[in-house]
Protein backbone atom coordinates (compact mmCIF):
# COMPACT_ATOMS: atom_id res chain seq x y z
CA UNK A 1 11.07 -32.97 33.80
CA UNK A 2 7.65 -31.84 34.10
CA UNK A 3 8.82 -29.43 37.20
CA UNK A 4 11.37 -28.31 35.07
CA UNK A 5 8.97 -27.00 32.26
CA UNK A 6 6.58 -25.60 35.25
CA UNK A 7 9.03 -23.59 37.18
CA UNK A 8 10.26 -21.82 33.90
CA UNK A 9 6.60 -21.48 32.75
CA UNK A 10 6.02 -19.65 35.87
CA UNK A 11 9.55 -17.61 35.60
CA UNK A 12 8.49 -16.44 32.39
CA UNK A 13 5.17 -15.14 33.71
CA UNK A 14 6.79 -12.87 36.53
CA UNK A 15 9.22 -11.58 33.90
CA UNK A 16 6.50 -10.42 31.21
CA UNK A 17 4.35 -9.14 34.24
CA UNK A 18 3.75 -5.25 33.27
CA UNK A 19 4.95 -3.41 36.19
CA UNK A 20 4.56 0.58 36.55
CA UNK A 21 6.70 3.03 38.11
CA UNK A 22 3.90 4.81 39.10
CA UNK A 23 6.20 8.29 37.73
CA UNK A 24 6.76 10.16 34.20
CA UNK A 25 4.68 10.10 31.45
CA UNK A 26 2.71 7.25 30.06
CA UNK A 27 3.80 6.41 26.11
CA UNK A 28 1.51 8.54 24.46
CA UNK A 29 2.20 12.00 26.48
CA UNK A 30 4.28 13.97 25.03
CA UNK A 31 7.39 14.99 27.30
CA UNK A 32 7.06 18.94 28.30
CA UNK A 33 10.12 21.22 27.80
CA UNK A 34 11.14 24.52 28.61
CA UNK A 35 13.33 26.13 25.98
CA UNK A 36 14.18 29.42 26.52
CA UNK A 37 13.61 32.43 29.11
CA UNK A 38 13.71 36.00 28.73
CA UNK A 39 12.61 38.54 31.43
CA UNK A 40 12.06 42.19 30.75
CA UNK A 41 12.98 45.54 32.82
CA UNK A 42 9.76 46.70 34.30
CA UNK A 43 11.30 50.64 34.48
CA UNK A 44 11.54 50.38 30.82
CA UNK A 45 8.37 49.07 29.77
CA UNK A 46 6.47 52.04 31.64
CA UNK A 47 8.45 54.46 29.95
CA UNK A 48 7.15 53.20 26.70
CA UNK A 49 10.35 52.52 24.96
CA UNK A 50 11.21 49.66 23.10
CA UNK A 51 12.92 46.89 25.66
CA UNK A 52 14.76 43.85 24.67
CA UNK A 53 14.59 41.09 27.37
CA UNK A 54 17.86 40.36 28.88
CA UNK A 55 18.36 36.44 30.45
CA UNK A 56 18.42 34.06 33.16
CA UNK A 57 20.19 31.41 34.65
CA UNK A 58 17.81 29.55 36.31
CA UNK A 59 13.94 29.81 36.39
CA UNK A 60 12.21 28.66 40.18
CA UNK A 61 8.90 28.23 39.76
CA UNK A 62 7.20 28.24 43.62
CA UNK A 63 3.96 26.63 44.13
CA UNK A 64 2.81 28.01 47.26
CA UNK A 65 -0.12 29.56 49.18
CA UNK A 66 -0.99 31.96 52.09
CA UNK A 67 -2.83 29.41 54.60
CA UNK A 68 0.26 27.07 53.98
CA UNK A 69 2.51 27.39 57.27
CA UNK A 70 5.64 25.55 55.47
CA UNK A 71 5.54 27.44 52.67
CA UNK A 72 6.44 30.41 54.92
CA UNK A 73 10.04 28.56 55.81
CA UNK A 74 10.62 28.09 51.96
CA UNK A 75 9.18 32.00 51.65
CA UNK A 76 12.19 33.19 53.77
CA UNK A 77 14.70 30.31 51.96
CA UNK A 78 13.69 32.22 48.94
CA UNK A 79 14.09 35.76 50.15
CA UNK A 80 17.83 34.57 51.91
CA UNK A 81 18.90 33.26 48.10
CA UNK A 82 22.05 35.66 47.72
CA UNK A 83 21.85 34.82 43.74
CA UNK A 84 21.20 37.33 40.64
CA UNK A 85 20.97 34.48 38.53
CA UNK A 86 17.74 33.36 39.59
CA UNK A 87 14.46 34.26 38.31
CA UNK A 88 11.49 33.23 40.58
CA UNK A 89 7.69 32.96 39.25
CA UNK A 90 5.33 32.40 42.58
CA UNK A 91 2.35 30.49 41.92
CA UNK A 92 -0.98 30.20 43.96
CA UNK A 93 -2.79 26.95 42.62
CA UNK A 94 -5.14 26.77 46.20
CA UNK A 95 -9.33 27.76 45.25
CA UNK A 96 -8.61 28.58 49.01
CA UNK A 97 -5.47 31.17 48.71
CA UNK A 98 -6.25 34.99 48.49
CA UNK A 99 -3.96 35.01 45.23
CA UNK A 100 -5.24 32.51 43.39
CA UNK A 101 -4.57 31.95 40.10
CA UNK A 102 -6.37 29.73 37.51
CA UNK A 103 -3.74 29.22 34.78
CA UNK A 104 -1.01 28.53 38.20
CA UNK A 105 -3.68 25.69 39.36
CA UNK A 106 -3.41 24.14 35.75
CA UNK A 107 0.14 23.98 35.88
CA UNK A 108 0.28 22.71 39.61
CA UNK A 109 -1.93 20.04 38.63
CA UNK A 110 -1.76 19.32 35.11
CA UNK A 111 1.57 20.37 33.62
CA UNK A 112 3.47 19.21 36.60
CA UNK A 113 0.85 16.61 38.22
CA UNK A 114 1.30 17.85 41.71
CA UNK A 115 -1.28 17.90 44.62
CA UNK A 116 0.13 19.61 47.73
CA UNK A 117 2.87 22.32 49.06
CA UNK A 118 5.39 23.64 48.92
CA UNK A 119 7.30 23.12 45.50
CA UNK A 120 9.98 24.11 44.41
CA UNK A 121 10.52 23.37 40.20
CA UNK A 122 14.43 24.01 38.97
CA UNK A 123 14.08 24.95 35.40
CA UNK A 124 11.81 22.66 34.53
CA UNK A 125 13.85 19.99 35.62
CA UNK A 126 14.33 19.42 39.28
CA UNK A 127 11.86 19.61 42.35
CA UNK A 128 11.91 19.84 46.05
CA UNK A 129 9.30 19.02 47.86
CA UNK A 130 8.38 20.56 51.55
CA UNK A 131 10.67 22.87 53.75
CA UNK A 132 13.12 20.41 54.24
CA UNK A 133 14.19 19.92 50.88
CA UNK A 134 14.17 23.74 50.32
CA UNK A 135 16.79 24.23 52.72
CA UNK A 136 18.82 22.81 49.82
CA UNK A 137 18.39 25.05 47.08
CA UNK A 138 21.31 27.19 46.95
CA UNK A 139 23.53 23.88 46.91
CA UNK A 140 21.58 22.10 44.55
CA UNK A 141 20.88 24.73 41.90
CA UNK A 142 23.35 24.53 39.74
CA UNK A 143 22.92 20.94 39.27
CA UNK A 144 20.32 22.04 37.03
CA UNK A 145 22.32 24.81 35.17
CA UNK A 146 20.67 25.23 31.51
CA UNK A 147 21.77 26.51 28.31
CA UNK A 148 18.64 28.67 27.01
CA UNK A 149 18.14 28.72 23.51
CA UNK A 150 15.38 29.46 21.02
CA UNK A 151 14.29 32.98 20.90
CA UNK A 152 16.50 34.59 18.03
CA UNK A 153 15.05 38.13 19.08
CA UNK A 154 12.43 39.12 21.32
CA UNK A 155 11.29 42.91 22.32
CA UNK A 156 8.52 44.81 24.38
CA UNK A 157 7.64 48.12 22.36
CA UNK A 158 4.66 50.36 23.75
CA UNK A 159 3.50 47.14 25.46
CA UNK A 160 3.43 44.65 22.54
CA UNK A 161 5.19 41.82 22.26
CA UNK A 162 7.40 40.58 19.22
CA UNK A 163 9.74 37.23 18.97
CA UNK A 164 11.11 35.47 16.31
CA UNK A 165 12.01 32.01 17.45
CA UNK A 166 13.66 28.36 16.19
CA UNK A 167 12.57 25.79 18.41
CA UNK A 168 9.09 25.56 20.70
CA UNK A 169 5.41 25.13 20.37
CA UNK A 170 3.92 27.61 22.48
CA UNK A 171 5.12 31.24 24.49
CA UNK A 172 3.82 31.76 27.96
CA UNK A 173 3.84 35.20 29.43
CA UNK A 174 3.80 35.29 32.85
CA UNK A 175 3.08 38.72 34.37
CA UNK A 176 4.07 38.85 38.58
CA UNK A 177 2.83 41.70 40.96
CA UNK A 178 3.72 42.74 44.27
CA UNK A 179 1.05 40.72 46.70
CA UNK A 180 1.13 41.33 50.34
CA UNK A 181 0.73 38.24 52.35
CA UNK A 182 -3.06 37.56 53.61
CA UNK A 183 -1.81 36.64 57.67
CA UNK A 184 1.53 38.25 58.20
CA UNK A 185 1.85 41.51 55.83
CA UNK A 186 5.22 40.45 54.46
CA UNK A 187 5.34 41.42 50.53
CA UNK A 188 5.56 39.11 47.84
CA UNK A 189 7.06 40.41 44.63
CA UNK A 190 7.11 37.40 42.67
CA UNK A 191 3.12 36.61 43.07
CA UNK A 192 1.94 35.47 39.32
CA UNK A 193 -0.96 37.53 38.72
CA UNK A 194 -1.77 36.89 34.95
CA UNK A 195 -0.31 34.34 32.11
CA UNK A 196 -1.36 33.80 28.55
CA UNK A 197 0.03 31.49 26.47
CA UNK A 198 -0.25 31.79 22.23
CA UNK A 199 1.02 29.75 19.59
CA UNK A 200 4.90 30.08 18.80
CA UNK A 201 3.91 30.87 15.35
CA UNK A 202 1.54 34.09 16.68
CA UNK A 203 5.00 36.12 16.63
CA UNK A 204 3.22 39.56 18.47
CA UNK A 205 0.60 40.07 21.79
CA UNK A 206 -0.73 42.67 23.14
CA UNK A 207 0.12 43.17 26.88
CA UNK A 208 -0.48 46.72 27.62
CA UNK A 209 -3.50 46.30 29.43
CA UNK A 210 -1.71 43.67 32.19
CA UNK A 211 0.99 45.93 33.02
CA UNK A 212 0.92 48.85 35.59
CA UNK A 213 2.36 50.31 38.14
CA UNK A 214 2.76 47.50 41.05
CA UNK A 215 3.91 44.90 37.89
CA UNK A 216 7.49 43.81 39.24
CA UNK A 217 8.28 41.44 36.24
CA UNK A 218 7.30 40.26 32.77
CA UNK A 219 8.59 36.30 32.40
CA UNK A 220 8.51 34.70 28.56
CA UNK A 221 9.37 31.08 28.30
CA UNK A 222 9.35 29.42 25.14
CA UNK A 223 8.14 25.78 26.06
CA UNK A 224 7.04 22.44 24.34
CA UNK A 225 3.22 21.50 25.84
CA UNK A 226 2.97 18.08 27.28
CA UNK A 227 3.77 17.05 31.19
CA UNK A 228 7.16 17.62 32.97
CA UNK A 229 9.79 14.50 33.93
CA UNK A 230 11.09 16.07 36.67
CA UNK A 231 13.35 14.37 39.28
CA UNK A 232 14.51 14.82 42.72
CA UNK A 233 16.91 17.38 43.53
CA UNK A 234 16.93 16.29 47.14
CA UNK A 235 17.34 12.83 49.54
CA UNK A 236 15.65 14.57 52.13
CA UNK A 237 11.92 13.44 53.01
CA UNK A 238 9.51 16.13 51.97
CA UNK A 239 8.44 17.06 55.55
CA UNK A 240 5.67 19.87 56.05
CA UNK A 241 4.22 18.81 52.36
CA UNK A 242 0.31 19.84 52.66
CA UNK A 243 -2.70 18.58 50.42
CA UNK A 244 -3.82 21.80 48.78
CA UNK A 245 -7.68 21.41 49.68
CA UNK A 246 -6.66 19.46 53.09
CA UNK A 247 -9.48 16.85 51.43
CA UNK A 248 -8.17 13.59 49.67
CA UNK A 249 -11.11 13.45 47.48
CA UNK A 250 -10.22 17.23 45.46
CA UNK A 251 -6.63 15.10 44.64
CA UNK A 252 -6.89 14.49 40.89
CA UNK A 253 -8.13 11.24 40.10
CA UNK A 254 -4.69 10.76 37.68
CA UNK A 255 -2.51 11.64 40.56
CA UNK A 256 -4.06 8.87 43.47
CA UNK A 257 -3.41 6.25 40.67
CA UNK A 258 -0.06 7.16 40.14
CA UNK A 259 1.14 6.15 43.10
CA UNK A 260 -1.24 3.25 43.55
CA UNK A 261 0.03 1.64 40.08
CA UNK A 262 3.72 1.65 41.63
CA UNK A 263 1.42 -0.64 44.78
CA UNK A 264 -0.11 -2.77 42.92
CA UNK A 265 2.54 -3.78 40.68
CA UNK A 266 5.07 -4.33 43.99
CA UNK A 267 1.75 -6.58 45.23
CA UNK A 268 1.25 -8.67 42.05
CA UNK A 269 5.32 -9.32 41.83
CA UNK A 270 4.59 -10.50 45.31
CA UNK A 271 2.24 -12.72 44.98
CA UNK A 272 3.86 -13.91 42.09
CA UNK A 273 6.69 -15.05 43.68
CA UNK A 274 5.07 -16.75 45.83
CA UNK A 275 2.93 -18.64 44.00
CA UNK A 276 6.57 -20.32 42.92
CA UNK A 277 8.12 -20.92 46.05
CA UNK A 278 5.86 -24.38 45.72
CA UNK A 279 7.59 -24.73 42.43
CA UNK A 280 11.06 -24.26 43.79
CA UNK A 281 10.25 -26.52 46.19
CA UNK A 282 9.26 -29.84 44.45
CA UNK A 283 12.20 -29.02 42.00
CA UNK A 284 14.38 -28.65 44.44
CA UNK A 285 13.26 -32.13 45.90
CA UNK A 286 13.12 -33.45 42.46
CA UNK A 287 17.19 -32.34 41.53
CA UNK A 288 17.55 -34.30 45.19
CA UNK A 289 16.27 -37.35 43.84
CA UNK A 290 17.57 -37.97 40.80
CA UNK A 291 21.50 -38.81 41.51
CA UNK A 292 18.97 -42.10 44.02
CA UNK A 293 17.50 -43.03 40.35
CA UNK A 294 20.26 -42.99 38.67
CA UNK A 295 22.00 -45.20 40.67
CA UNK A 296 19.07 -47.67 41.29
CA UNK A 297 18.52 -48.10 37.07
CA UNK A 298 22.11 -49.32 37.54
């Protein structure tokens, strides 16, 4: 009896053992959303007219960088996507890159927790990871089809900014230029070159001194703050993935752990089970013995 009570003393042990996924949020992050996007004609807003932003289907944001060799395969993936649906916002997050961008290095590493490139985030849902995985995009896109909603009216008038809006904490204006390429020359429309982001309730912002001549496109999402769940879009291993400093030790402390918690926890299930297997084995010997006792009490 007493290895009865033991083994399901130690079953109950493995089963209350907290184990991590070492992925998503922990319970007291808020969940990140994007609500809405709007994207405004670039002829019209130099002509000083009042625009209204017109819509998009999908939303790539592309975490890349100049020194990054992969990121030049996803580059041309990108430039081969037949699509007018698509709206694409290029980020720099590297110290490192000629086009870096502070505000793209927060969201590479905060908003969406990552620590190397190429990315590749579907509306705020999906991801692909390395060249590999991009070589999927077209196929996988509309997997992550969303139905915008939240800006009731939203216009660009001598370059200031008005929206009326139902849902969303925060607007993010992200302003893109045309950047040539730092090693091979190619251009790169879709470079983010300035974001600001103001409380939903602000309602107006001034943008007139951020837009000129080489702007190619003025992106407004409507968003909840808070970090991203994305998931996979791909089964593909995220060859050609690069650590944005090259150096482990400029990873963000947050991100190392998250993939050490999903270790440990693997580990400590280990080595709980077995620490039972000795269990298992004198009950097993002990269920063996006990027709022999029964019979010799007869």
């Amino acid at each position: 009896m007493r290895f009865k009570k033991a083994l399901v003393c130690a079953l109950i042990l493995v089963i209350t053992l907290p184990i991590s996924s070492g992925h998503g949020n922990d319970n007291d992050e808020e969940i990140a959303s994007i609500h809405d996007v709007k994207i405004f004609d670039v002829q019209c807003i130099l002509t000083n007219q009042t625009c209204i932003a017109s819509s998009t289907t999908h939303l790539i944001e592309y975490f890349s960088a100049d020194w990054c060799e992969p990121c030049n395969l996803v580059s041309a993936e990108l430039d081969d996507l037949n699509r007018t649906d698509v709206t694409i916002l290029q980020h720099h997050p590297s110290p490192d890159d000629l086009h870096f961008l502070s505000d793209s290095k927060f969201r590479f590493e905060s908003t969406y927790g990552f620590w190397g490139v190429p990315d590749l985030v579907l509306n705020g849902e999906g991801l692909l990871t390395g060249p590999s995985q991009s070589q999927e995009l077209d196929r996988v896109l509309d997997n992550f089809s969303r139905e915008w909603s939240g800006f009731t009216s939203i216009s660009l008038n001598n370059g200031t900014l008005s929206w009326i809006s139902d849902d969303g904490d925060e607007v993010h204006v992200w302003i893109t230029e045309n950047s040539v390429h730092e090693f091979n020359n190619q251009d790169q429309p879709n470079v983010v070159n300035h974001h600001i982001a103001v409380s939903n309730d602000d309602q107006t912002l001034d943008l007139s001194k951020l837009i000129n001549n080489n702007t190619t496109n003025i992106v407004v999402t409507l968003e909840s703050p808070g970090s991203f769940e994305l998931r996979s879009a791909s089964t593909l291993s995220s060859q050609g993935y690069a650590l944005i400093d090259e150096d482990a030790n400029d990873i963000p402390e947050e991100n190392k752990n998250k993939g050490r918690e999903y270790d440990i926890a693997i580990a400590v299930f280990g080595l709980s089970m077995a620490a039972l297997i000795p269990a298992l084995i004198m009950y097993a010997r002990t269920v063996r013995k006990e027709p022999i006792l029964s019979n010799e009490s007869e």
